[in-house]
Protein backbone atom coordinates (compact mmCIF):
# COMPACT_ATOMS: atom_id res chain seq x y z
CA UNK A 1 0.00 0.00 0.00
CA UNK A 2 2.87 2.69 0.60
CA UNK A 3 4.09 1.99 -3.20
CA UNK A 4 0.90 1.91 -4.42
CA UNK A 5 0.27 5.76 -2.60
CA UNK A 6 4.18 6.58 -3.45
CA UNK A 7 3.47 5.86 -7.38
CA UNK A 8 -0.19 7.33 -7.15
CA UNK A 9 1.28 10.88 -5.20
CA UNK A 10 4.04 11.01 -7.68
CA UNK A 11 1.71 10.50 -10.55
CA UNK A 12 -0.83 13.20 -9.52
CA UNK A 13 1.92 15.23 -8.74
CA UNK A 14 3.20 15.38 -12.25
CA UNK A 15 -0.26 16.45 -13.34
CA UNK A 16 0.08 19.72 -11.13
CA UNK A 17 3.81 20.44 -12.48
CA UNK A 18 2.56 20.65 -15.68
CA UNK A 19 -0.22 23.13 -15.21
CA UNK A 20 1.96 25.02 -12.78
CA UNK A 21 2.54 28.27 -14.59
CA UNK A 22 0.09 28.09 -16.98
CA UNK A 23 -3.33 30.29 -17.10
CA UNK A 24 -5.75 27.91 -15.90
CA UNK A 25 -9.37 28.40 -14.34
CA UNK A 26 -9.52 29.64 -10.70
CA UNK A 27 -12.68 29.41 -8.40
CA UNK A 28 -13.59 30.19 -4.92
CA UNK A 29 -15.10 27.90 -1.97
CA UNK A 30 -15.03 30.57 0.25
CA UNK A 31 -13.92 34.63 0.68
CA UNK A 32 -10.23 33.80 0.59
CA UNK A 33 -10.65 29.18 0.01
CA UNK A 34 -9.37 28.70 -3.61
CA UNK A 35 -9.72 25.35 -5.78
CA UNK A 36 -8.60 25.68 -9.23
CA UNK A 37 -8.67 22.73 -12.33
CA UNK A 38 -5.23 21.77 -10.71
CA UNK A 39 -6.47 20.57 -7.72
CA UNK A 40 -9.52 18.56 -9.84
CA UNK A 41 -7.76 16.63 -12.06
CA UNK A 42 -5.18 15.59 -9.34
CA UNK A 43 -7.98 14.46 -7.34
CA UNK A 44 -9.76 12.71 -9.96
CA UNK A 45 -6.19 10.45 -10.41
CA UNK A 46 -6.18 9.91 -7.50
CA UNK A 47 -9.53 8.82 -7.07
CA UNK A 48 -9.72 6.24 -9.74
CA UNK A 49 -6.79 4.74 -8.87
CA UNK A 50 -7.93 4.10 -5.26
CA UNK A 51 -11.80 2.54 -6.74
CA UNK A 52 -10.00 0.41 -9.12
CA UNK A 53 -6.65 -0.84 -6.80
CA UNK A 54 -9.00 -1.11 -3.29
CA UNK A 55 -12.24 -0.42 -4.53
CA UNK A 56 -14.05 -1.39 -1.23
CA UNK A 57 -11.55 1.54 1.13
CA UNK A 58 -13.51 4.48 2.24
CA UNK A 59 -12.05 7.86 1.06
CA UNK A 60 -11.67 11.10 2.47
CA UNK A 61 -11.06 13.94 -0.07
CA UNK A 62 -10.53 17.45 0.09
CA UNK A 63 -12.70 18.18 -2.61
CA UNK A 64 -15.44 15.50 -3.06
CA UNK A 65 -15.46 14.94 0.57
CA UNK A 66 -16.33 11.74 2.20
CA UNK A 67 -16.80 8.70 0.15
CA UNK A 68 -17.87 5.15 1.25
CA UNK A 69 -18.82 1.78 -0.62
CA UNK A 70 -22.31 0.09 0.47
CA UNK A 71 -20.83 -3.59 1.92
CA UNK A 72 -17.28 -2.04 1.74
CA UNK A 73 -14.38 -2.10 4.69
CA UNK A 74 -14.91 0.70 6.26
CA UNK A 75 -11.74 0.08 8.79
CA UNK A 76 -9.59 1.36 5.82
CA UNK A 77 -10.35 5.06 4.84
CA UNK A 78 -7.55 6.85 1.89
CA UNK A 79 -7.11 10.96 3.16
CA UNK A 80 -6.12 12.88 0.65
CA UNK A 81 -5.12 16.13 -0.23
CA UNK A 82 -4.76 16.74 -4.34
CA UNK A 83 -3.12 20.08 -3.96
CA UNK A 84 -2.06 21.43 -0.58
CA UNK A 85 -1.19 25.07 -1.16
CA UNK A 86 -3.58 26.11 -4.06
CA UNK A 87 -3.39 29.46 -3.36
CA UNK A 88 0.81 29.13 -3.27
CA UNK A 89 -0.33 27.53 -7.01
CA UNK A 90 -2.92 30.08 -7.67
CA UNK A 91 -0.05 32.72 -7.69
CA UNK A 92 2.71 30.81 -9.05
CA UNK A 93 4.70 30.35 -6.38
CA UNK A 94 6.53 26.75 -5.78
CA UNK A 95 5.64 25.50 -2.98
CA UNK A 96 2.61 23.19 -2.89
CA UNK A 97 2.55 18.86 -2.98
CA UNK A 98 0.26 16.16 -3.17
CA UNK A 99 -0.51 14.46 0.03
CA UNK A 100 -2.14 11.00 0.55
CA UNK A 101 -2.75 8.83 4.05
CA UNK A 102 -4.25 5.73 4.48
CA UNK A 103 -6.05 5.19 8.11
CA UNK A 104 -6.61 1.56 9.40
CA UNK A 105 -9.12 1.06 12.18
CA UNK A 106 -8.96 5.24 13.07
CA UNK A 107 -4.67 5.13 12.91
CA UNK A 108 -2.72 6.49 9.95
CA UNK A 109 -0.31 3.57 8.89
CA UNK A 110 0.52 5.37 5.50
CA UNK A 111 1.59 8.43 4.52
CA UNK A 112 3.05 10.27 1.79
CA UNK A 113 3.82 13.93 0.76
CA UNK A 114 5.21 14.79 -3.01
CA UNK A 115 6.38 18.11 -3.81
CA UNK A 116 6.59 17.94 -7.07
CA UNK A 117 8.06 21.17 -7.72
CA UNK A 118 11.91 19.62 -5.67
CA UNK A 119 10.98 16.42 -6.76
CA UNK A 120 11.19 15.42 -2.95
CA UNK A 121 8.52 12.59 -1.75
CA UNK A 122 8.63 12.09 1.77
CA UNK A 123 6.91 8.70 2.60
CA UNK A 124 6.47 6.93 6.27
CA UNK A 125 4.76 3.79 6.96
CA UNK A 126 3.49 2.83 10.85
CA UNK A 127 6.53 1.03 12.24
CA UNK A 128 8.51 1.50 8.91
CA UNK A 129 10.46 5.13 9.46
CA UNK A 130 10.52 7.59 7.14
CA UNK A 131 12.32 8.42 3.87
CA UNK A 132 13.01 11.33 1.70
CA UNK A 133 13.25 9.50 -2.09
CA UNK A 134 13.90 6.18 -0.44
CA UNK A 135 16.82 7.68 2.21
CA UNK A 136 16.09 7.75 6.07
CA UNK A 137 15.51 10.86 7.42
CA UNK A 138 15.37 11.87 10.90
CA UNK A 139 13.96 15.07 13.06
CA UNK A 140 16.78 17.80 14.09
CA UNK A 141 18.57 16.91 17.45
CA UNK A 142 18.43 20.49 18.34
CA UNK A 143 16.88 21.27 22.12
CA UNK A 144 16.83 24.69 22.57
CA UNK A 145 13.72 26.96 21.27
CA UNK A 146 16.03 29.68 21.10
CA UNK A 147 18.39 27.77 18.64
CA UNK A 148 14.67 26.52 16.62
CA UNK A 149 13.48 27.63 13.32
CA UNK A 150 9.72 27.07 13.55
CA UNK A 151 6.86 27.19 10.58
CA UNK A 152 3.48 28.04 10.94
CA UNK A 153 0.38 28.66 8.85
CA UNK A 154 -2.86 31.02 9.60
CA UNK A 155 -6.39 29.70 9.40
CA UNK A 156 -8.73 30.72 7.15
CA UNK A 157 -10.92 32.64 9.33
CA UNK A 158 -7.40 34.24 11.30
CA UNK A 159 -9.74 37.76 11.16
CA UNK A 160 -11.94 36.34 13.77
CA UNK A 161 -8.98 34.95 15.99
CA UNK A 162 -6.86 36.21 18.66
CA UNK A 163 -4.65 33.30 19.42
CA UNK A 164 -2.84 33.51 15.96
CA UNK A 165 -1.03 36.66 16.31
CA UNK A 166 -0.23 36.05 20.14
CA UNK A 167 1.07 32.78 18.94
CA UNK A 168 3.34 34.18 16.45
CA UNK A 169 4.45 37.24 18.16
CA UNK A 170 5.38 35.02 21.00
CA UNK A 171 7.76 32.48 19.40
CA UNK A 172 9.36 35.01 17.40
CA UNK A 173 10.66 36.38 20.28
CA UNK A 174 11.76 32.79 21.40
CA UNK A 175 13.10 31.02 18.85
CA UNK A 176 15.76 31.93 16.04
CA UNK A 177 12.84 32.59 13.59
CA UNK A 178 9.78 31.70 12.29
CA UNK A 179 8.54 30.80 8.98
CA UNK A 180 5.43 30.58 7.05
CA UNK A 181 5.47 28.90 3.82
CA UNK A 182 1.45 28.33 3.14
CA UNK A 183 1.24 24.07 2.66
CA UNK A 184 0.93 22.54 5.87
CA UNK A 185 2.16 19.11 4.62
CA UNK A 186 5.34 20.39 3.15
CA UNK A 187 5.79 22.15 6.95
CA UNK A 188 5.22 18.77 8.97
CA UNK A 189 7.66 16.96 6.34
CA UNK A 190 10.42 19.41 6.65
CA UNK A 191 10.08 18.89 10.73
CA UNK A 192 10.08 15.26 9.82
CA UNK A 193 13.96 15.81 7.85
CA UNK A 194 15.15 18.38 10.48
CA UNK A 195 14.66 21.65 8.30
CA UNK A 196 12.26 23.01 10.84
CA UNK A 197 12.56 22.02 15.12
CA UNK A 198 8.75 23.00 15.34
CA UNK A 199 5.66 23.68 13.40
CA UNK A 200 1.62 24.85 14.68
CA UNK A 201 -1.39 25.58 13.33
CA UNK A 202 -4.99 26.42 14.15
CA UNK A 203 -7.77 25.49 11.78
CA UNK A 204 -6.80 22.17 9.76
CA UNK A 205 -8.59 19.48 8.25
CA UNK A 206 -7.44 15.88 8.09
CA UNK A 207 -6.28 16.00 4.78
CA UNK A 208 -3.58 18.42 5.49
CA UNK A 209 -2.54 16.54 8.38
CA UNK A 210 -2.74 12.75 7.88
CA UNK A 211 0.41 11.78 6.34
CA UNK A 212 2.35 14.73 7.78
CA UNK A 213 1.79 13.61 11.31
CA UNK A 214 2.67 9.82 10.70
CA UNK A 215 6.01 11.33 9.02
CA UNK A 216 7.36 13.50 12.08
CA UNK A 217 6.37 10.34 14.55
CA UNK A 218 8.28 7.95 12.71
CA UNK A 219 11.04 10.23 12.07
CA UNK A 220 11.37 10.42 15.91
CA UNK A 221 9.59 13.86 16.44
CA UNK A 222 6.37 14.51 18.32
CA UNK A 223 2.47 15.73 17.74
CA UNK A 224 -0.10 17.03 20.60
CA UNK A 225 -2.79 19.50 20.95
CA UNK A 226 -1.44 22.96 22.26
CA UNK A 227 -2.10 21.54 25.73
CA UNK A 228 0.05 18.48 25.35
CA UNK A 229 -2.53 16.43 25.11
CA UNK A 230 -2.96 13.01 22.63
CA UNK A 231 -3.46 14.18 18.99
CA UNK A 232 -6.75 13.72 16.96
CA UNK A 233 -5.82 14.42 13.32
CA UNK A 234 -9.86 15.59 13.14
CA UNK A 235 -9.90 18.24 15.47
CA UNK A 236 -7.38 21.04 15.35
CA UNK A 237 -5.43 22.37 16.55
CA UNK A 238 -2.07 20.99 16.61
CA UNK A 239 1.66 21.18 17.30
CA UNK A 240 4.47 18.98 15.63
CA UNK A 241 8.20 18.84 16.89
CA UNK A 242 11.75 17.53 17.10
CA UNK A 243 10.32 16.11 20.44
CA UNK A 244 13.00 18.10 22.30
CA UNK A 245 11.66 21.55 22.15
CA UNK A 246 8.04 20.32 22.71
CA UNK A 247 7.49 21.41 25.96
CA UNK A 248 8.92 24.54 25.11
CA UNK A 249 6.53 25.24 22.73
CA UNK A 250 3.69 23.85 24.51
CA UNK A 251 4.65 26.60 27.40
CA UNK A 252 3.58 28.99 25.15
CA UNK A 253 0.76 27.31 23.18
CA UNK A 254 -0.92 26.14 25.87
């Protein structure tokens, strides 16, 4: 199954690389939500690969939403994201990927994250590790906030939030700078390698989250609420680290 999502995330991922760049059409699902054709046709790939490989799996979809199969096996459920970043894609600027997770019985045991535009694909099965194209990679081994460059990302509706800018003010004063790069899977990958010690955000869905979180675990880092508390990748927020600047962030989250 991770080969199958590996080849499938690749393969969709070549399908936004080629429209990156290009005038294509642009809509809106909300004042500032964008889906464009991109995002579409990437899910559609990705769709009918999943019905005709394991055409009895549930699937969870950024775009089409929940899916299920009358007399299907509803323990496995495919999360998928066919563009994260659209509006980094809407305006031409690189940084965006395909993201795909497979949950068995409520736990992600699969995920994968393909930025097409490095030709990096970050892949981590439960128990497996993680890889960046097929090499181990691990989280960063430093433990100091102050020594940390984090990433975060705003939610959509950051004009009727407080927290955000608190947030952000806060651990720029802490740590040795923060980032914010607009694809929340590309930020929990680059945790997951050791570019960034720490990433949060307010205001996710699953699909941005799925195979991001299984990636930092297995590459020895560390996911919670802002409390500390046990993650659940359906409920924002959430905080991802290196595991030894959690509680550091975490003091300030919380």
């Amino acid at each position: 199954m991770l080969n199958f999502a590996i080849e499938t995330a690749r393969d969709a991922g070549g399908i936004l690389l080629e429209k990156f760049g290009r005038k294509i059409k642009i809509s809106k699902k909300g004042d500032i939500d964008l889906v464009t054709e991109a995002d579409l046709a990437s899910e559609a790939l990705i769709l009918e690969r999943i019905r005709s490989h394991y055409p009895k799996h549930s699937i969870l979809a950024e775009e089409s939403g929940a899916a299920s199969v009358a007399g299907g096996d509803a323990t496995w459920k495919w999360i998928i994201d066919p563009l994260d970043g659209t509006t980094n894609f809407a305006h031409n600027y690189p940084c965006f990927c395909v993201t795909i997770a497979l949950e068995h019985n409520g736990e992600v045991v699969v995920g994968v994250t393909y930025d097409p535009t490095r030709n990096e694909l970050f892949a981590a099965e439960k128990g497996g590790g993680a890889t960046l194209n097929g090499k181990p990679i691990r989280v960063s081994d430093i433990d100091k906030l102050g020594d940390s460059l984090l990433v975060t990302g705003f939610p959509y509706d950051i004009k009727n939030r407080k927290e955000p800018a608190r947030h952000l003010h806060e651990l720029l004063m802490l740590s040795r700078g923060v980032r914010r790069d607009g694809s929340a899977a590309i930020d929990l990958a680059y945790v997951a390698c050791g570019r960034f010690e720490g990433f949060w955000e307010e205001g996710l869905n699953p699909w941005d989250v799925a195979a991001g979180t299984l990636l930092v675990k297995e590459a020895g880092g560390q996911t919670s609420y802002f409390d500390g508390s046990k993650l659940d990748i359906y409920r924002p927020p959430l905080v991802a680290t290196n595991g030894l600047i959690h509680d550091q962030m975490i003091a300030v989250l919380k």
